[in-house]
Structure formats: C-alpha cells, structure tokens
Protein backbone atom coordinates (compact mmCIF):
# COMPACT_ATOMS: atom_id res chain seq x y z
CA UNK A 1 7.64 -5.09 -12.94
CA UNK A 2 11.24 -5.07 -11.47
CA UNK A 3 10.60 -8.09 -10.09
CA UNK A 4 10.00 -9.95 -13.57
CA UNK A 5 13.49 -8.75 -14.69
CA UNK A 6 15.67 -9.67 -11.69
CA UNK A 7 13.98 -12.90 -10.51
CA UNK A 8 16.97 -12.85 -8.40
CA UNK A 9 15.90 -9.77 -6.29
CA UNK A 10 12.50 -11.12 -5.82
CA UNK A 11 13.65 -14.23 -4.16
CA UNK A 12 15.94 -12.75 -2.27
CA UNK A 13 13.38 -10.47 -0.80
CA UNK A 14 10.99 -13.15 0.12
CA UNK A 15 14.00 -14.94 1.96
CA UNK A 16 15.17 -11.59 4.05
CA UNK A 17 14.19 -12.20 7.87
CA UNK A 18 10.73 -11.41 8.66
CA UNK A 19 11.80 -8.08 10.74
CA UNK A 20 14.26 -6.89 7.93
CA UNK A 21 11.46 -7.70 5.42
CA UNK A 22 9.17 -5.29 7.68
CA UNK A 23 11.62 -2.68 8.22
CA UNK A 24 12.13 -2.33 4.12
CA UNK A 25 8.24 -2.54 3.33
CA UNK A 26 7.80 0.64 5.64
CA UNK A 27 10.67 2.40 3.97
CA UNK A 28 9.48 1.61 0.69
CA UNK A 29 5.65 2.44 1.52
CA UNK A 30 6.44 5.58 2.98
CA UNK A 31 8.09 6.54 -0.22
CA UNK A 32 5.36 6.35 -2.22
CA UNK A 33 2.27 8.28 -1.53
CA UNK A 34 -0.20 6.95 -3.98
CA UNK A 35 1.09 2.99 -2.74
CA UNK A 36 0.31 4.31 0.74
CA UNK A 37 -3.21 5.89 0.00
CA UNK A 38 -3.86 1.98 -1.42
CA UNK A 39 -2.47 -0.13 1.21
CA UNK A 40 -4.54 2.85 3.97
CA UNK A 41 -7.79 1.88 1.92
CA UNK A 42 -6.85 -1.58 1.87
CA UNK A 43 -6.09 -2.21 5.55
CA UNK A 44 -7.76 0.22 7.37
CA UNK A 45 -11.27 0.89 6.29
CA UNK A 46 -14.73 -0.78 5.72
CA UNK A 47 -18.00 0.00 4.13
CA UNK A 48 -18.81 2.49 6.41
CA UNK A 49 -15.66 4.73 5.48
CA UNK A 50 -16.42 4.29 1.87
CA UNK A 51 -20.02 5.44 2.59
CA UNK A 52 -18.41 8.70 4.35
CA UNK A 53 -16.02 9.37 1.27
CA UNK A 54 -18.66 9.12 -1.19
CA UNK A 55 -21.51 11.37 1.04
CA UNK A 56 -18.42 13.90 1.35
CA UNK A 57 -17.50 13.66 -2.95
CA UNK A 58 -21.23 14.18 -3.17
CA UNK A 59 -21.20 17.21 -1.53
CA UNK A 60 -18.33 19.01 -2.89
CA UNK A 61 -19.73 18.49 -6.21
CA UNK A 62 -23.16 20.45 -5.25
C-alpha cells in the first residue's frame, strides 16, 4: 500500500481539515469504480438488498 511507503503522506492525510479530507475522498472514490461498488455495498444496503441480488443472480443463471 502507498501508504506503507510514504508514512509521511498518510499522516498528512489524516491531519488535512475534515472538509478538505471529504472533498479528496469523493474525488478519489469517484475514480475508482470497483472502490465505489464496495463502499455502495458497504454503506448503503442491508440483508434485504443482498437477498434481491442473489434472487436476481439466480435467475439469470436459469
């Protein structure tokens, strides 16, 4: 991880105001769609979404 390599960057991050620190998170989440589709899973839905997404895997397969 970046972070392990420039301890420097890491600290510096944690010490950024907490708007600035927002503001960069977004940037850097909307960047990366797979880091999105994570933090979407991770934030937004329950057991009941899961339950949807598997009943709608199931059917695609057959």
């Amino acid at each position: 991880m970046l972070t392990d390599k420039s301890p420097g960057l890491k600290n510096a991050v944690l010490n950024l105001p907490p708007n600035k620190k927002d503001k960069l998170l977004l940037k850097l989440v909307s960047m990366d769609f797979i880091l999105l589709s994570q933090l979407k899973h991770q934030l937004l839905e329950d057991d009941s979404d899961l339950d949807e997404r598997i009943g709608q895997i199931k059917q695609e397969i057959g």
